[in-house]
PDB file of N, CA and C in Angstrom:
ATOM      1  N   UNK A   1      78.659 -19.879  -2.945  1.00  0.00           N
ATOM      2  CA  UNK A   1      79.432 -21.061  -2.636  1.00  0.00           C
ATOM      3  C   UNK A   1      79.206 -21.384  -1.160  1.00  0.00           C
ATOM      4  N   UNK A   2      79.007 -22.298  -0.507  1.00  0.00           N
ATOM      5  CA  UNK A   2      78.519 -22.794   0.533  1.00  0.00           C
ATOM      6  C   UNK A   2      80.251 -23.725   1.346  1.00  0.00           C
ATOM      7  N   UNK A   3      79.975 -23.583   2.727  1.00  0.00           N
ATOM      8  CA  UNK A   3      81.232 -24.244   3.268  1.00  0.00           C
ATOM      9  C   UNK A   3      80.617 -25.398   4.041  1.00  0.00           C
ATOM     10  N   UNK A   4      81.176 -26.069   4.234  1.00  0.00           N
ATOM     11  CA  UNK A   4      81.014 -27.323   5.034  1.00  0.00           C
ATOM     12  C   UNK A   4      82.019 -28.031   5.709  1.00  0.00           C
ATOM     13  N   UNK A   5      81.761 -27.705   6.989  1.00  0.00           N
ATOM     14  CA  UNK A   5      82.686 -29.129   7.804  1.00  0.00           C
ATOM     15  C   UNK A   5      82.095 -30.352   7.812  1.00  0.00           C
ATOM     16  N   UNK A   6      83.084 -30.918   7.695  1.00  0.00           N
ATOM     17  CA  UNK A   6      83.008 -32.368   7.407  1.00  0.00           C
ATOM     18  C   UNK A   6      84.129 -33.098   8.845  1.00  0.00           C
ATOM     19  N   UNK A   7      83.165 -34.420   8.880  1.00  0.00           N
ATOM     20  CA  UNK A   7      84.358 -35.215   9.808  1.00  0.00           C
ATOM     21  C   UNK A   7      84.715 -36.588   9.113  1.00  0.00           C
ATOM     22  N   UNK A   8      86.173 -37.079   8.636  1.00  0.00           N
ATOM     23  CA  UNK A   8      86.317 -37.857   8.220  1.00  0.00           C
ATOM     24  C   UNK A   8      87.427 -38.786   8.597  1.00  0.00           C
ATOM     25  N   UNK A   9      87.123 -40.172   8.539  1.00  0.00           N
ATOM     26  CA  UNK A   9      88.169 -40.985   9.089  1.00  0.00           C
ATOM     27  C   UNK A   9      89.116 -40.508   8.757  1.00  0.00           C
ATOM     28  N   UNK A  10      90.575 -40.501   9.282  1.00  0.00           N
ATOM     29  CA  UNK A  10      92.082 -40.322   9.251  1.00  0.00           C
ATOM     30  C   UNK A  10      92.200 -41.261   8.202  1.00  0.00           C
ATOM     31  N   UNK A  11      92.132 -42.538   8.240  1.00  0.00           N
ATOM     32  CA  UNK A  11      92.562 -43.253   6.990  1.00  0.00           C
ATOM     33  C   UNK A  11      92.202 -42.641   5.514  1.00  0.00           C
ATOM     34  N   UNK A  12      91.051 -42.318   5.416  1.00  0.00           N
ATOM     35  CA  UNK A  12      90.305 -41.449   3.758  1.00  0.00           C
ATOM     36  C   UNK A  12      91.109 -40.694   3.852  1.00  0.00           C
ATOM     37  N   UNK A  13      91.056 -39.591   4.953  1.00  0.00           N
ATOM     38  CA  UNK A  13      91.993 -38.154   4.748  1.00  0.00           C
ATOM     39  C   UNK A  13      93.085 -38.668   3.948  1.00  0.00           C
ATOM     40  N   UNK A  14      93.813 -39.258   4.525  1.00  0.00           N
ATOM     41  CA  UNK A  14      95.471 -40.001   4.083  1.00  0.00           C
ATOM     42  C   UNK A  14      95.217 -40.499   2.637  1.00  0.00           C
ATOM     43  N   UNK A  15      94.249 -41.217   2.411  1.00  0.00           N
ATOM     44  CA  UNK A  15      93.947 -41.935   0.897  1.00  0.00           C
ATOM     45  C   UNK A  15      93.520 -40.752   0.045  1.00  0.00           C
ATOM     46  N   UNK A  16      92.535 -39.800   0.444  1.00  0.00           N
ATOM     47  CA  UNK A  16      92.417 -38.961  -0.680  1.00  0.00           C
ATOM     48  C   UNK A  16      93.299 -37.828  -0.936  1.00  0.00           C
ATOM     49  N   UNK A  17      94.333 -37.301   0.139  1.00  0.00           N
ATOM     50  CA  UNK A  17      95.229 -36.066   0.049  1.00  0.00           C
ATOM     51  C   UNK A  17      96.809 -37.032  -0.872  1.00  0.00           C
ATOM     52  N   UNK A  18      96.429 -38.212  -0.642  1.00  0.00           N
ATOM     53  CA  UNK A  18      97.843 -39.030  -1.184  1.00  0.00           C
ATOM     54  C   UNK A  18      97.579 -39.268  -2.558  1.00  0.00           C
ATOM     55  N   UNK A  19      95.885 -39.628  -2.674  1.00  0.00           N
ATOM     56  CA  UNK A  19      95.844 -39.665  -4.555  1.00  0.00           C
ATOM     57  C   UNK A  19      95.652 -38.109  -5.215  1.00  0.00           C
ATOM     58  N   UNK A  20      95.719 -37.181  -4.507  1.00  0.00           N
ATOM     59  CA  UNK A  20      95.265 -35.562  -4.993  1.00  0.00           C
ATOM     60  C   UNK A  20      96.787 -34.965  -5.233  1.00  0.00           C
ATOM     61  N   UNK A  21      97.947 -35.665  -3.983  1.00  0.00           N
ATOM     62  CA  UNK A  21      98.891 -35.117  -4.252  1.00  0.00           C
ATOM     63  C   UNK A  21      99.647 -35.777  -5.224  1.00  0.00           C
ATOM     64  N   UNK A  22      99.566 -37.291  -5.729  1.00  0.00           N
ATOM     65  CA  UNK A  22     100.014 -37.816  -6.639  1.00  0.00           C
ATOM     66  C   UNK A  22      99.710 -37.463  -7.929  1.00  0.00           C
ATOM     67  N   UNK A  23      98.294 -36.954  -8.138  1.00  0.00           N
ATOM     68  CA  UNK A  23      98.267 -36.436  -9.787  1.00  0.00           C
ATOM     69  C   UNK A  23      98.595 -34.474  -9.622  1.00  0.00           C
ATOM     70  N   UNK A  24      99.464 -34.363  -9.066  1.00  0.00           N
ATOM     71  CA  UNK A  24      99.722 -33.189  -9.116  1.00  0.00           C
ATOM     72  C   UNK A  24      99.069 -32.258  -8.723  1.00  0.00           C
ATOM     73  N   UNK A  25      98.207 -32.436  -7.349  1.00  0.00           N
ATOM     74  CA  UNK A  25      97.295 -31.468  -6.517  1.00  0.00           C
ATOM     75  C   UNK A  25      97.786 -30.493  -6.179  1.00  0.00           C
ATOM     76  N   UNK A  26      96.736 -29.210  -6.116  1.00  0.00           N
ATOM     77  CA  UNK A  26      97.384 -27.905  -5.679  1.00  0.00           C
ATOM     78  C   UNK A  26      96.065 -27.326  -4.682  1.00  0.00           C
ATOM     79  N   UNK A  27      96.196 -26.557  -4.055  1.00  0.00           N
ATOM     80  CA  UNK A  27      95.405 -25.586  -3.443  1.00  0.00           C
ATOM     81  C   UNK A  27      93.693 -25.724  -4.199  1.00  0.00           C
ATOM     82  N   UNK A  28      92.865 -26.227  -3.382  1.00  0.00           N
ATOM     83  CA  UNK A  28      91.617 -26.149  -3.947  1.00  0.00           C
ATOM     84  C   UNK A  28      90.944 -27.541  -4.242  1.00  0.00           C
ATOM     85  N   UNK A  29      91.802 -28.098  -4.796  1.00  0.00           N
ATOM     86  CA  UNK A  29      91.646 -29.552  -5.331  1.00  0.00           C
ATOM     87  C   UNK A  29      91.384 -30.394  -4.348  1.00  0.00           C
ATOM     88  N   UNK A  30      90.976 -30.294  -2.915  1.00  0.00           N
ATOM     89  CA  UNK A  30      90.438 -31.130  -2.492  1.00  0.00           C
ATOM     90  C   UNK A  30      88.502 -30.535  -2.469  1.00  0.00           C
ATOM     91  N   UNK A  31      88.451 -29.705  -2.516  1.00  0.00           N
ATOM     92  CA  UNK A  31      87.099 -29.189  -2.505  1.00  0.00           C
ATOM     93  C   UNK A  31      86.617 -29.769  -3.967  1.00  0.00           C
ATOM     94  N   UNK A  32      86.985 -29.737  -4.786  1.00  0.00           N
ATOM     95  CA  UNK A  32      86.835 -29.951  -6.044  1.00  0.00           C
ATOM     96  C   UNK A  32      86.461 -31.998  -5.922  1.00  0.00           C
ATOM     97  N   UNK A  33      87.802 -32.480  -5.459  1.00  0.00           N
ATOM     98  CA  UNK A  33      87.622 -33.897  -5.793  1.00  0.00           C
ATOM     99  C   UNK A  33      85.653 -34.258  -4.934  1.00  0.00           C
ATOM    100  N   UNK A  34      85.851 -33.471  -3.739  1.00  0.00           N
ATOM    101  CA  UNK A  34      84.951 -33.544  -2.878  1.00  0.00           C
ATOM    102  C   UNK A  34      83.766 -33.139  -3.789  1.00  0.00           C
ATOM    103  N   UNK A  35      83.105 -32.482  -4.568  1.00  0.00           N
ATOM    104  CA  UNK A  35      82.238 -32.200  -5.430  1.00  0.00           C
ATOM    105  C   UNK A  35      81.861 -32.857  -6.407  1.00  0.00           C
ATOM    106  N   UNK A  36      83.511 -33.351  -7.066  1.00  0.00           N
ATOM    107  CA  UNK A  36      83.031 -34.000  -7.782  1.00  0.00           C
ATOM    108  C   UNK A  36      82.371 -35.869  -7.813  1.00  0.00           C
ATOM    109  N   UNK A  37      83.069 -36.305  -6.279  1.00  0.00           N
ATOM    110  CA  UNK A  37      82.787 -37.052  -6.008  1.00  0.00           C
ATOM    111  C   UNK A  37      81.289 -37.441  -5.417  1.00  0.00           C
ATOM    112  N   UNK A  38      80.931 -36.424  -4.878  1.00  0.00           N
ATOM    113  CA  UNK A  38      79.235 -36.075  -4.373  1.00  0.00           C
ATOM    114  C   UNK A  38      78.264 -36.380  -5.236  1.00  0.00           C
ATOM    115  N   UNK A  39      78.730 -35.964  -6.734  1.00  0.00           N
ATOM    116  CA  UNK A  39      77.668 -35.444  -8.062  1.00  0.00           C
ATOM    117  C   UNK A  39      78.373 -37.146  -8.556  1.00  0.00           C
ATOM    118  N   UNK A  40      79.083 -37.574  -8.385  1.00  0.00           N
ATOM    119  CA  UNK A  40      78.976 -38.913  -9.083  1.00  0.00           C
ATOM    120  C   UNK A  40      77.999 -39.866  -8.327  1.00  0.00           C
ATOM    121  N   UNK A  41      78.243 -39.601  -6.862  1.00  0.00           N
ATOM    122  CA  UNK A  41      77.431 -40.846  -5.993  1.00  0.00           C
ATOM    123  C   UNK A  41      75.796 -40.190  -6.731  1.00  0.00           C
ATOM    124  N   UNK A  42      75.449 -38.806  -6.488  1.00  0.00           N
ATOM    125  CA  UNK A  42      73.894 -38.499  -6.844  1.00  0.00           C
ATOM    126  C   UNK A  42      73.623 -39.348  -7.901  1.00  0.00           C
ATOM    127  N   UNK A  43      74.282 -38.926  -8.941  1.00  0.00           N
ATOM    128  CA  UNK A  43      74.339 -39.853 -10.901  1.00  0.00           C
ATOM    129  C   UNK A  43      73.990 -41.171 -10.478  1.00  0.00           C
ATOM    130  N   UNK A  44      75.212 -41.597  -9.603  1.00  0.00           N
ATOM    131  CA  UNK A  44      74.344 -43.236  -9.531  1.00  0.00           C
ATOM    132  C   UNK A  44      73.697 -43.791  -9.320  1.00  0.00           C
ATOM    133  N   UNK A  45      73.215 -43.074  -8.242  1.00  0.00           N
ATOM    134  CA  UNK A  45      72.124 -43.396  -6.919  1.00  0.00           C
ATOM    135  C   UNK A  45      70.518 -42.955  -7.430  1.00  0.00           C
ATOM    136  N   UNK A  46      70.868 -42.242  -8.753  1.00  0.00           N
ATOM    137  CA  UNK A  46      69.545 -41.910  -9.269  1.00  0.00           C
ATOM    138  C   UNK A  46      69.323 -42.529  -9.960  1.00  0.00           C
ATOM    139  N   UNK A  47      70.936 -42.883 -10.890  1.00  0.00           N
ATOM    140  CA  UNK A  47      70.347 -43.899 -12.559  1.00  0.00           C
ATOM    141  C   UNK A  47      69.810 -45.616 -11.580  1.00  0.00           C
ATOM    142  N   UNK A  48      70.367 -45.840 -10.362  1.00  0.00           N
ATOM    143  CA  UNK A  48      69.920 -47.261  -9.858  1.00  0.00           C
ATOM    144  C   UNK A  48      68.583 -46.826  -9.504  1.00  0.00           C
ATOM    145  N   UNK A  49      68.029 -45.759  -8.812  1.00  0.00           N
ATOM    146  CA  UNK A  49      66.806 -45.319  -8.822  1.00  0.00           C
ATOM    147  C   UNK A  49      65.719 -46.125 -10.038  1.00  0.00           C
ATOM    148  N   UNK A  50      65.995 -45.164 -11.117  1.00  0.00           N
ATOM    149  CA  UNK A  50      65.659 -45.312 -12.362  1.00  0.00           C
ATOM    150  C   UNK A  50      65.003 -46.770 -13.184  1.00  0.00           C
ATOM    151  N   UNK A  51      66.605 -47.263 -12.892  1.00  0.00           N
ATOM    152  CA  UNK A  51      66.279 -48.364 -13.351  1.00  0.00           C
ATOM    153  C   UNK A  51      65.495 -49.414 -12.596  1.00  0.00           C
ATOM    154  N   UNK A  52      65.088 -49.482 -11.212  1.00  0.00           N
ATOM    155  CA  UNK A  52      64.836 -49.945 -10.208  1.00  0.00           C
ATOM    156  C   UNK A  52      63.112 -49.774 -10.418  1.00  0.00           C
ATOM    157  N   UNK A  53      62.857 -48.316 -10.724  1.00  0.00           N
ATOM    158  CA  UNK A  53      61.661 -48.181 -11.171  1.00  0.00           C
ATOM    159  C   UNK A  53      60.827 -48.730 -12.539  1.00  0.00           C
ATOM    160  N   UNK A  54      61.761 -48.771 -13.649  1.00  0.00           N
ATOM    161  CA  UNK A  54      61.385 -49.072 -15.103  1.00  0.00           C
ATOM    162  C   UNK A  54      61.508 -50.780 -15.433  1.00  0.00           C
ATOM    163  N   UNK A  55      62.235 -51.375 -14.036  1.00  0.00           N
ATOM    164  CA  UNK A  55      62.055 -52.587 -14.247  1.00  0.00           C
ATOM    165  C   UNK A  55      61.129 -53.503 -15.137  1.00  0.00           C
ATOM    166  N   UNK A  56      60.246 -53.372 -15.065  1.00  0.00           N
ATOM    167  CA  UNK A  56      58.936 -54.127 -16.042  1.00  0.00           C
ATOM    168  C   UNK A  56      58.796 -53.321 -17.328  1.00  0.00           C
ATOM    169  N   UNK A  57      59.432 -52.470 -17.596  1.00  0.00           N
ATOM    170  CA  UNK A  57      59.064 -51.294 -18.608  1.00  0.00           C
ATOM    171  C   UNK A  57      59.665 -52.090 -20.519  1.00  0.00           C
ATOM    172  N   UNK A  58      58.962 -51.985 -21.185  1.00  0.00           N
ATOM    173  CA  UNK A  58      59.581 -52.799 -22.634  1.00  0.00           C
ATOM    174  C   UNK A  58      60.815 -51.840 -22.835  1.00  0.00           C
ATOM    175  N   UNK A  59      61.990 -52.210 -23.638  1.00  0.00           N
ATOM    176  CA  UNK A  59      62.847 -51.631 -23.691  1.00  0.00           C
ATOM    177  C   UNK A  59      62.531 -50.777 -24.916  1.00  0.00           C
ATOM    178  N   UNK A  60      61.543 -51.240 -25.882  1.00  0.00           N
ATOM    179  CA  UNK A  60      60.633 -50.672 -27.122  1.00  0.00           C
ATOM    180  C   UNK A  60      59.966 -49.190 -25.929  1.00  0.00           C
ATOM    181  N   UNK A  61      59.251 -49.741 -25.413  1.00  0.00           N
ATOM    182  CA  UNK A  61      59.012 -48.545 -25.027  1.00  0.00           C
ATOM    183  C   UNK A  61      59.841 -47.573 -23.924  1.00  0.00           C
ATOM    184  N   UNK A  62      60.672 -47.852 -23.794  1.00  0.00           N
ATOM    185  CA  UNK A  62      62.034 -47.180 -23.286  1.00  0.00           C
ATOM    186  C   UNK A  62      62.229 -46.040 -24.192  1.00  0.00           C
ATOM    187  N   UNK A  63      62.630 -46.662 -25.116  1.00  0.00           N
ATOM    188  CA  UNK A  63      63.265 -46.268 -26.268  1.00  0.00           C
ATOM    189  C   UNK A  63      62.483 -44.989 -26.517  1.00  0.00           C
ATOM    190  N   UNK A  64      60.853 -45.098 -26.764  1.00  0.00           N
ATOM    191  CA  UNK A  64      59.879 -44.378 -27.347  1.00  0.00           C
ATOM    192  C   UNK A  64      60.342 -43.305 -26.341  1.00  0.00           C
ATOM    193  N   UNK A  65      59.837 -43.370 -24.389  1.00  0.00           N
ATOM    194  CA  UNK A  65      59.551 -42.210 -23.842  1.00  0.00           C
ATOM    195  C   UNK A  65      61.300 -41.224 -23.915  1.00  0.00           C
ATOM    196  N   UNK A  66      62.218 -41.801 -24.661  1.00  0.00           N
ATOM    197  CA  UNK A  66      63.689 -41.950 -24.456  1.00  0.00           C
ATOM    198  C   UNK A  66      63.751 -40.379 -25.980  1.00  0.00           C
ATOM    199  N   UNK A  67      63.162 -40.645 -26.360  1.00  0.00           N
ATOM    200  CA  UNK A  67      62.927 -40.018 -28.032  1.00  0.00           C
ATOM    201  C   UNK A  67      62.063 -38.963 -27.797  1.00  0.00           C
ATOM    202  N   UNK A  68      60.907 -39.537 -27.109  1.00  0.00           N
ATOM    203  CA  UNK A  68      60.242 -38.448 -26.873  1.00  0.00           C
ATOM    204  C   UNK A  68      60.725 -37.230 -26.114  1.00  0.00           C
ATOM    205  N   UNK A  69      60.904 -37.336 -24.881  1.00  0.00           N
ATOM    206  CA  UNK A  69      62.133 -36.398 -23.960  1.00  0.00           C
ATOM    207  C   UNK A  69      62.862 -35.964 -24.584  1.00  0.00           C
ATOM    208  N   UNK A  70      64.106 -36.476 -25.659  1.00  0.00           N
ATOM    209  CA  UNK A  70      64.679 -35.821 -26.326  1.00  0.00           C
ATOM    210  C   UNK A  70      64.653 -34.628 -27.190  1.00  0.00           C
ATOM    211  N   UNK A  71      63.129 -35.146 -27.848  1.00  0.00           N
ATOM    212  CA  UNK A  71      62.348 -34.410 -28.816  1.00  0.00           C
ATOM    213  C   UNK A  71      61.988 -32.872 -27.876  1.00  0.00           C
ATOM    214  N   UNK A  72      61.548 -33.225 -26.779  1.00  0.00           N
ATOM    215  CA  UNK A  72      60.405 -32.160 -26.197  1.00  0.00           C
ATOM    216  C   UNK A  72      61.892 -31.595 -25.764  1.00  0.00           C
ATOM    217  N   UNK A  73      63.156 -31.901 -25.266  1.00  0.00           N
ATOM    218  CA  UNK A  73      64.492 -31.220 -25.235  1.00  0.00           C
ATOM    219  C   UNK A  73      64.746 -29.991 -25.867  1.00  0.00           C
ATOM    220  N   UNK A  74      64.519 -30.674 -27.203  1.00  0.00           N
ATOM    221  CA  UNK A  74      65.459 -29.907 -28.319  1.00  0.00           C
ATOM    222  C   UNK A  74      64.226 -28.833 -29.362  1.00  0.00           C
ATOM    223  N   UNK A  75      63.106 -28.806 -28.479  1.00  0.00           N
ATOM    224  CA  UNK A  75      62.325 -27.769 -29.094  1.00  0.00           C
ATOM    225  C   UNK A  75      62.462 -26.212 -28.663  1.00  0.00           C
ATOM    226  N   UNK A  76      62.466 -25.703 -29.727  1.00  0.00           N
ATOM    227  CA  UNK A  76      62.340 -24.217 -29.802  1.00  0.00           C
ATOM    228  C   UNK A  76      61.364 -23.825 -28.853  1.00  0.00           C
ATOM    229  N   UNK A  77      61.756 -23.155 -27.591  1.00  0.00           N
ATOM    230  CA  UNK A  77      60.165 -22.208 -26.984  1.00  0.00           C
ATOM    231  C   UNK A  77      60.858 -21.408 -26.528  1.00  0.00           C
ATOM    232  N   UNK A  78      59.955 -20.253 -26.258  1.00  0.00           N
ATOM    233  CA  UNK A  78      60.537 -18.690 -25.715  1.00  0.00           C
ATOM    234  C   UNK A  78      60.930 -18.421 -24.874  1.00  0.00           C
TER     235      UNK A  78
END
């Protein structure tokens, strides 16, 4: 597990310890929101990636390399 200081505006601090303590935050739960909030910006920032790249791409053949990946997923290897 890795630590990190962080410096963050006073206003966020206040906005995110006020929505952590409103759904019933305890000890930990800000490291957590902080993680999980990290791995959402990556998700997005990759699927806009993505799509940014496949722009011209047929959605037929979307579909295909979409099946295929899946396929090569869900195969049996050692």
């Amino acid at each position: 597990m890795s630590r990190w200081n962080l410096v963050i505006p006073d206003e966020t601090d206040r906005m995110v310890r006020m929505h952590i303590a409103s759904n019933g935050g305890k000890k930990g739960d800000l490291s957590k929101f902080v993680d999980k909030s990290v791995r959402q910006m990556i998700f997005h920032e990759t699927v806009r990636e993505i799509k940014k790249r496949n722009v011209g791409l047929d959605p037929q053949e979307a579909q295909r390399l979409a099946d295929e990946a899946v396929a090569w997923a869900r195969e049996d290897r050692p």
